[in-house]
Protein backbone atom coordinates (compact mmCIF):
# COMPACT_ATOMS: atom_id res chain seq x y z
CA UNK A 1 0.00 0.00 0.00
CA UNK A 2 1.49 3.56 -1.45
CA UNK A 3 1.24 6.42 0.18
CA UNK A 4 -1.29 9.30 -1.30
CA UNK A 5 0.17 11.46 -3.75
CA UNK A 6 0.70 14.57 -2.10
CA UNK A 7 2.54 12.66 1.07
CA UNK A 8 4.86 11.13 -1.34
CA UNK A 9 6.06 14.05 -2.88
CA UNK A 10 6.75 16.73 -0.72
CA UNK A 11 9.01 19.19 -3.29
CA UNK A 12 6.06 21.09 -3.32
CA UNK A 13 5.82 21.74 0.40
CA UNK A 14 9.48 22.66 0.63
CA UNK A 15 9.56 24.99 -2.28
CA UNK A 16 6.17 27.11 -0.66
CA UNK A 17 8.01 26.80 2.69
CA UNK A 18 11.46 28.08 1.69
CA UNK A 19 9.86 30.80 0.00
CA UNK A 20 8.11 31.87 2.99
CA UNK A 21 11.21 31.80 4.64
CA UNK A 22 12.77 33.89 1.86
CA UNK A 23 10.16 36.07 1.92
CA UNK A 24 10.18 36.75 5.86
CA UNK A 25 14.02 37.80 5.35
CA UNK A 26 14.99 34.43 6.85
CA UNK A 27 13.12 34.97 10.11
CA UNK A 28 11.85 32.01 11.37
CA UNK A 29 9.21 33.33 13.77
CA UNK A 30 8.40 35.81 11.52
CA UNK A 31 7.38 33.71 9.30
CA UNK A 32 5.63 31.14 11.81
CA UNK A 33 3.67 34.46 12.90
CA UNK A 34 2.62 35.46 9.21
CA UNK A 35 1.59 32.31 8.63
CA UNK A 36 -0.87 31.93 12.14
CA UNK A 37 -2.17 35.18 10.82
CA UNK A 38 -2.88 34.29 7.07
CA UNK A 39 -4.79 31.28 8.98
CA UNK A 40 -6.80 33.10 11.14
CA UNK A 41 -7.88 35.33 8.14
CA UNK A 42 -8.76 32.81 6.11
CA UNK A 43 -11.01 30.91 8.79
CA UNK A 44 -12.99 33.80 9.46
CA UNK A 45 -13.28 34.15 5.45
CA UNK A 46 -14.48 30.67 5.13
CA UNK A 47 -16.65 30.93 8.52
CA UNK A 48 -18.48 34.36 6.30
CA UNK A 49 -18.69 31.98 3.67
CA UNK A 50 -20.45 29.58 6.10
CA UNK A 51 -22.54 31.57 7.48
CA UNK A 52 -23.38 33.19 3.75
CA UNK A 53 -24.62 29.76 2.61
CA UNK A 54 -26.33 28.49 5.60
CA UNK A 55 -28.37 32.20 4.81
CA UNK A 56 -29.20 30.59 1.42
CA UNK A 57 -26.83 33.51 -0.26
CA UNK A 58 -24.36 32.39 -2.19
CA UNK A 59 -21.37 34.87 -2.37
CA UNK A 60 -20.22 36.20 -6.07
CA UNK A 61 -23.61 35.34 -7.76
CA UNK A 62 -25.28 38.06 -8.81
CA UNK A 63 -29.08 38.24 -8.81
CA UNK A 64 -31.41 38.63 -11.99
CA UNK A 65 -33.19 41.40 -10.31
CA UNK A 66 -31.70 44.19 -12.03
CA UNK A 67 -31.52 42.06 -15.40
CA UNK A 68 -33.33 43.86 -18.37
């Protein structure tokens, strides 16, 4: 039994980390800290998003009111 693709081949993951790192100016806990707070933005995004289609709206659909 194999594992799934995306455990076996983790070039992607260290390519997105080092550039992270890179990108942070080598700072490791900077870029621990940018990356806690690019998480906690986008779980309140998708919690919006939630909340938006538990509503019964769906976000980025536009409606046919104002159609001609």
């Amino acid at each position: 039994m194999s594992a799934p693709p995306f455990l076996s081949d983790n070039s992607h993951y260290e390519q997105a980390c080092d550039q992270a790192v890179a990108m942070c100016g080598g700072n490791l806990r900077s870029t621990i800290k940018a990356l806690i707070m690019v998480n906690e933005y986008l779980e309140t995004e998708l919690e919006e998003l939630q909340a938006a289609v538990s509503a019964g709206r769906v976000p980025g659909k536009r409606s046919n009111s104002n159609a001609a």
